[in-house]
C-alpha atoms as a PDB file:
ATOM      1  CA  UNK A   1      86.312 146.524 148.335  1.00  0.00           C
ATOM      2  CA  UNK A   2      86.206 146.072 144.364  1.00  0.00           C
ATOM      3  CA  UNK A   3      88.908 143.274 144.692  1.00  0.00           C
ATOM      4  CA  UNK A   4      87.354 141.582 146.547  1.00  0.00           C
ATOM      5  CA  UNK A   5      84.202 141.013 144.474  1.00  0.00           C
ATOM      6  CA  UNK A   6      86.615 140.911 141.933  1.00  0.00           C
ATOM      7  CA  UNK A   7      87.793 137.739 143.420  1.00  0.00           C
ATOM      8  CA  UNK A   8      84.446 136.391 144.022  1.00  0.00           C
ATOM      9  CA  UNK A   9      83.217 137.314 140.571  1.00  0.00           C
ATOM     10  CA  UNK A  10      85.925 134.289 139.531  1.00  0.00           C
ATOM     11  CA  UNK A  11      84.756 132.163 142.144  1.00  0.00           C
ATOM     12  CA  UNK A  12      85.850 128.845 140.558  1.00  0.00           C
ATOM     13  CA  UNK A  13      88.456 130.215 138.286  1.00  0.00           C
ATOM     14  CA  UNK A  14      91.470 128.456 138.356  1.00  0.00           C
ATOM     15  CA  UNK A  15      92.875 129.526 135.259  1.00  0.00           C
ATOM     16  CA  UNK A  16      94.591 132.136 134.286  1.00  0.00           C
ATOM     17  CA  UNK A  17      96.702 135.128 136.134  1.00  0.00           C
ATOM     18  CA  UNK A  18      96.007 137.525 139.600  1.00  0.00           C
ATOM     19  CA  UNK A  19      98.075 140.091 140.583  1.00  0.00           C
ATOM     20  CA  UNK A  20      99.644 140.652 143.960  1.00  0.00           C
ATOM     21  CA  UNK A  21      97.098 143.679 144.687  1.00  0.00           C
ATOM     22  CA  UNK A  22      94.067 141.590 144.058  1.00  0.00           C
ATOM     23  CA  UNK A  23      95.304 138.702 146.449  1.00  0.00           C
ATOM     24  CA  UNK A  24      95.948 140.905 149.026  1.00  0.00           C
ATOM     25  CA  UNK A  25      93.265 142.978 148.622  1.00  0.00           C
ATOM     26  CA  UNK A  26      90.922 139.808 148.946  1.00  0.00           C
ATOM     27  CA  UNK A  27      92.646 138.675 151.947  1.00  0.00           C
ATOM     28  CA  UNK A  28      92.513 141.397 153.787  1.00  0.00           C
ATOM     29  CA  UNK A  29      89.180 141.967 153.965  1.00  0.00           C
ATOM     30  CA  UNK A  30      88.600 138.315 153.540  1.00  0.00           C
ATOM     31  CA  UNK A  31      90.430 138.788 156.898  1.00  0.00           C
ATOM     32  CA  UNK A  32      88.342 141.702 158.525  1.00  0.00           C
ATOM     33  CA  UNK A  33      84.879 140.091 157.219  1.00  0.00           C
ATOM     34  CA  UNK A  34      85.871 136.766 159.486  1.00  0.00           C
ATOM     35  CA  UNK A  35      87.135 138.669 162.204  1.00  0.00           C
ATOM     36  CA  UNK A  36      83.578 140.233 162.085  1.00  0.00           C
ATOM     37  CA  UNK A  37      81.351 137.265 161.839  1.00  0.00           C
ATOM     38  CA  UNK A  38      83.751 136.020 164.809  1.00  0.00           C
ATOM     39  CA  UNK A  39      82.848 139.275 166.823  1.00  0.00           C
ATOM     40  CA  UNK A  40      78.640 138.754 165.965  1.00  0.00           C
ATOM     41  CA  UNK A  41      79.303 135.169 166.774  1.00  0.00           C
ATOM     42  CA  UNK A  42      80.581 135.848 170.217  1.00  0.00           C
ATOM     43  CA  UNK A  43      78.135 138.784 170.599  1.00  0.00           C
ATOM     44  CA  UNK A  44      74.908 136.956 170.088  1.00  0.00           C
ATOM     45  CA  UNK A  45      76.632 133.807 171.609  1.00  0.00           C
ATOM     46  CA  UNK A  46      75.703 131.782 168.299  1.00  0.00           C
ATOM     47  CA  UNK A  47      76.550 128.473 168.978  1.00  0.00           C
ATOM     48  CA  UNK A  48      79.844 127.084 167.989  1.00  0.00           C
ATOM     49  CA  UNK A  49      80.702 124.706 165.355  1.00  0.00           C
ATOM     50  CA  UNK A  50      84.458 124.249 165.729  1.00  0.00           C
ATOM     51  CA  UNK A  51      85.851 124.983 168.600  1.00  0.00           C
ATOM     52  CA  UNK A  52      86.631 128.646 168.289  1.00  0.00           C
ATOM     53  CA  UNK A  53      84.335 128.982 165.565  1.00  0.00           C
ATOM     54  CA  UNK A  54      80.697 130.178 165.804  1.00  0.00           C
ATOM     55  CA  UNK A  55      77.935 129.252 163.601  1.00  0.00           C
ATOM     56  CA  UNK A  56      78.061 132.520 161.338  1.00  0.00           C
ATOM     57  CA  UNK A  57      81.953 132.649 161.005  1.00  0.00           C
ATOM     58  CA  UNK A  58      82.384 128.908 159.841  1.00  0.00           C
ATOM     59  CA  UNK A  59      78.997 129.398 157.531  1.00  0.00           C
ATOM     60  CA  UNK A  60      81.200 132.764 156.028  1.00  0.00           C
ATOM     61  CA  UNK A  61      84.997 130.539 155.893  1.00  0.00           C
ATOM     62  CA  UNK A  62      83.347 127.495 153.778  1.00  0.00           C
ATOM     63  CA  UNK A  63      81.735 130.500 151.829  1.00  0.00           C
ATOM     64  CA  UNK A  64      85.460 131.963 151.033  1.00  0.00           C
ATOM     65  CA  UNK A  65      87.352 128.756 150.812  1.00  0.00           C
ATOM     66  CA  UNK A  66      86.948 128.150 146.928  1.00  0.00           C
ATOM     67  CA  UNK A  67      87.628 131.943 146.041  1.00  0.00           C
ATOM     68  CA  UNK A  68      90.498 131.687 148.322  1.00  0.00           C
ATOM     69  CA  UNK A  69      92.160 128.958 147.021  1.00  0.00           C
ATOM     70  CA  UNK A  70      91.354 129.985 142.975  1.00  0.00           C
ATOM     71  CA  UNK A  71      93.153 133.317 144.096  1.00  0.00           C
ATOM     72  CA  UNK A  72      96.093 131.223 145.038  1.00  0.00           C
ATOM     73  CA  UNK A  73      96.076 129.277 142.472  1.00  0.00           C
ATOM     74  CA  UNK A  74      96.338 132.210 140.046  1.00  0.00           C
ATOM     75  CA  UNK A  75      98.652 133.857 142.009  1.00  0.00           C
ATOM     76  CA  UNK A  76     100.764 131.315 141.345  1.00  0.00           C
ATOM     77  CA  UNK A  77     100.509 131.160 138.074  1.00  0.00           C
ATOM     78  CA  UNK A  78     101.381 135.061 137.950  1.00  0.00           C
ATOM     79  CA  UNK A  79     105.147 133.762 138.784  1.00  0.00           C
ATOM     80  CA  UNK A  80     104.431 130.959 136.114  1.00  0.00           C
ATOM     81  CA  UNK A  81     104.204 128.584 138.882  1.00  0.00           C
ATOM     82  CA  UNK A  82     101.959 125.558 139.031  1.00  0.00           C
ATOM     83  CA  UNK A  83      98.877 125.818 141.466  1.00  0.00           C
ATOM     84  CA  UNK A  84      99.944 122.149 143.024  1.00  0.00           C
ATOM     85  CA  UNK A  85     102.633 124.683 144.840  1.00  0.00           C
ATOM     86  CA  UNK A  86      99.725 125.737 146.948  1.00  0.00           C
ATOM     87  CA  UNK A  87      99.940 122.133 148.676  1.00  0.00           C
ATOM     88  CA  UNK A  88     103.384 123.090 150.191  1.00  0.00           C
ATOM     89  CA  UNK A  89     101.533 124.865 153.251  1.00  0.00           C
ATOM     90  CA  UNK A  90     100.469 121.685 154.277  1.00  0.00           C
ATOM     91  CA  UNK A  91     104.035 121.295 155.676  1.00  0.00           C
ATOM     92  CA  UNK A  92     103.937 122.768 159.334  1.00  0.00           C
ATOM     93  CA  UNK A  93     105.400 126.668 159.502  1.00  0.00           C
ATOM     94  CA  UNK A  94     107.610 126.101 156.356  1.00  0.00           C
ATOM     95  CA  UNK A  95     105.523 125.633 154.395  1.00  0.00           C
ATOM     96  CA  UNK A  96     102.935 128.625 155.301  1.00  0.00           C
ATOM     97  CA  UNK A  97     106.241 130.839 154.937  1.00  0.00           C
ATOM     98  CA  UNK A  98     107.636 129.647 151.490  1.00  0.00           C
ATOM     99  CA  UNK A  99     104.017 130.044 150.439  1.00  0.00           C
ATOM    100  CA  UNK A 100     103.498 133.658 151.911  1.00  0.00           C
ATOM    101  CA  UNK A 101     107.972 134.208 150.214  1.00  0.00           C
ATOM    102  CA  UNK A 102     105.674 133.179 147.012  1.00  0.00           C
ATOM    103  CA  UNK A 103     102.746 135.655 147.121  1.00  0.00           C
ATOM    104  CA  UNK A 104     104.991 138.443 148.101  1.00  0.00           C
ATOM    105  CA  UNK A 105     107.139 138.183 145.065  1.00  0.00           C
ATOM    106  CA  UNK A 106     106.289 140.356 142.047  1.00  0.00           C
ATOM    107  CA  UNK A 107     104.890 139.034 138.877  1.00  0.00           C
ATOM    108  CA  UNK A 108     106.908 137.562 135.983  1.00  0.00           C
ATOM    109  CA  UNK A 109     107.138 139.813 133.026  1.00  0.00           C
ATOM    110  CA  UNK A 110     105.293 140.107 130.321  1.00  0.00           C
ATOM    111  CA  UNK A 111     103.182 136.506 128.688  1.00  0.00           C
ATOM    112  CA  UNK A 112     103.773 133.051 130.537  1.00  0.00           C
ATOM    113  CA  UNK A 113     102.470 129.756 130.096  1.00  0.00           C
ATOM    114  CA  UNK A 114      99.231 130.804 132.182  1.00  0.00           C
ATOM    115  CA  UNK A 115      98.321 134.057 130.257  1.00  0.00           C
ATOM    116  CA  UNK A 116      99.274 137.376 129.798  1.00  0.00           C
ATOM    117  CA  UNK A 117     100.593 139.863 132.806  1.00  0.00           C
ATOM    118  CA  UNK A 118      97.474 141.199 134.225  1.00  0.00           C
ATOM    119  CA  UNK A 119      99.359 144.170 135.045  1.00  0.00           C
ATOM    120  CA  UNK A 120     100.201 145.196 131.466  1.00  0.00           C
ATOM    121  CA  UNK A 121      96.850 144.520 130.008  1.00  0.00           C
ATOM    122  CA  UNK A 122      94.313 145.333 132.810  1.00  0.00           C
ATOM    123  CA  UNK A 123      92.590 148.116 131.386  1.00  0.00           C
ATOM    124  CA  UNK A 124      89.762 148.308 134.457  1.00  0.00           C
ATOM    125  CA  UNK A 125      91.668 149.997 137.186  1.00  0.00           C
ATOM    126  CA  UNK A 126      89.582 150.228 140.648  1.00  0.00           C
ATOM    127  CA  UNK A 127      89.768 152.724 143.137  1.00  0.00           C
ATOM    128  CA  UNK A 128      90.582 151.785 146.992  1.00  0.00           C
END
């Protein structure tokens, strides 16, 4: 759960590096929290916003879209990509899966133009 408020705790941070664990750390229970608010939504029968969406879960997903797409961004720049790569999953199904070929591959070693390797000098380590 401490990557994820590690994530929010950079809530507009755009700059700079994330590591694979801390993206998909944050998305998975970026994942299980909206999954959640979907469940209490169709519990209390909250009305809906979106179709498919009730009031609480689409309150929670414009909540977690900025974190989410600064934790992209910086993803990217781990493999000293720039964060304009994130656009490509606005291409149907390709471009979701060269964007999820991208956050599965490791880091680039050592210093690149977006920082240092936040693997090498993360000195906080968090227990899961």
């Amino acid at each position: 759960m401490n990557w994820y408020f590690v994530v929010l705790s950079k809530y507009v941070q755009f700059q700079g590096r994330s590591r694979r664990k801390e993206f998909w750390f944050f998305t998975l229970i970026n994942a299980f929290i909206s999954m959640a608010c979907g469940m209490v939504d169709t519990t209390l029968q909250l009305p809906t916003v979106v179709e498919g969406y009730g009031i609480l879960a689409a309150l929670y997903a414009a909540f977690a879209f900025i974190p989410t797409v600064a934790v992209t961004v910086r993803r990217l720049h781990d493999q000293d990509r720039t964060g304009w790569w994130a656009l490509i999953m606005l291409i149907p199904i390709v471009g979701i899966l060269v964007l999820l070929y991208f956050m599965l591959q490791d880091s680039t070693a050592g210093s690149n133009r977006f920082g240092s390797n936040p693997k090498q000098s993360d000195s906080t380590t968090f227990s899961v």
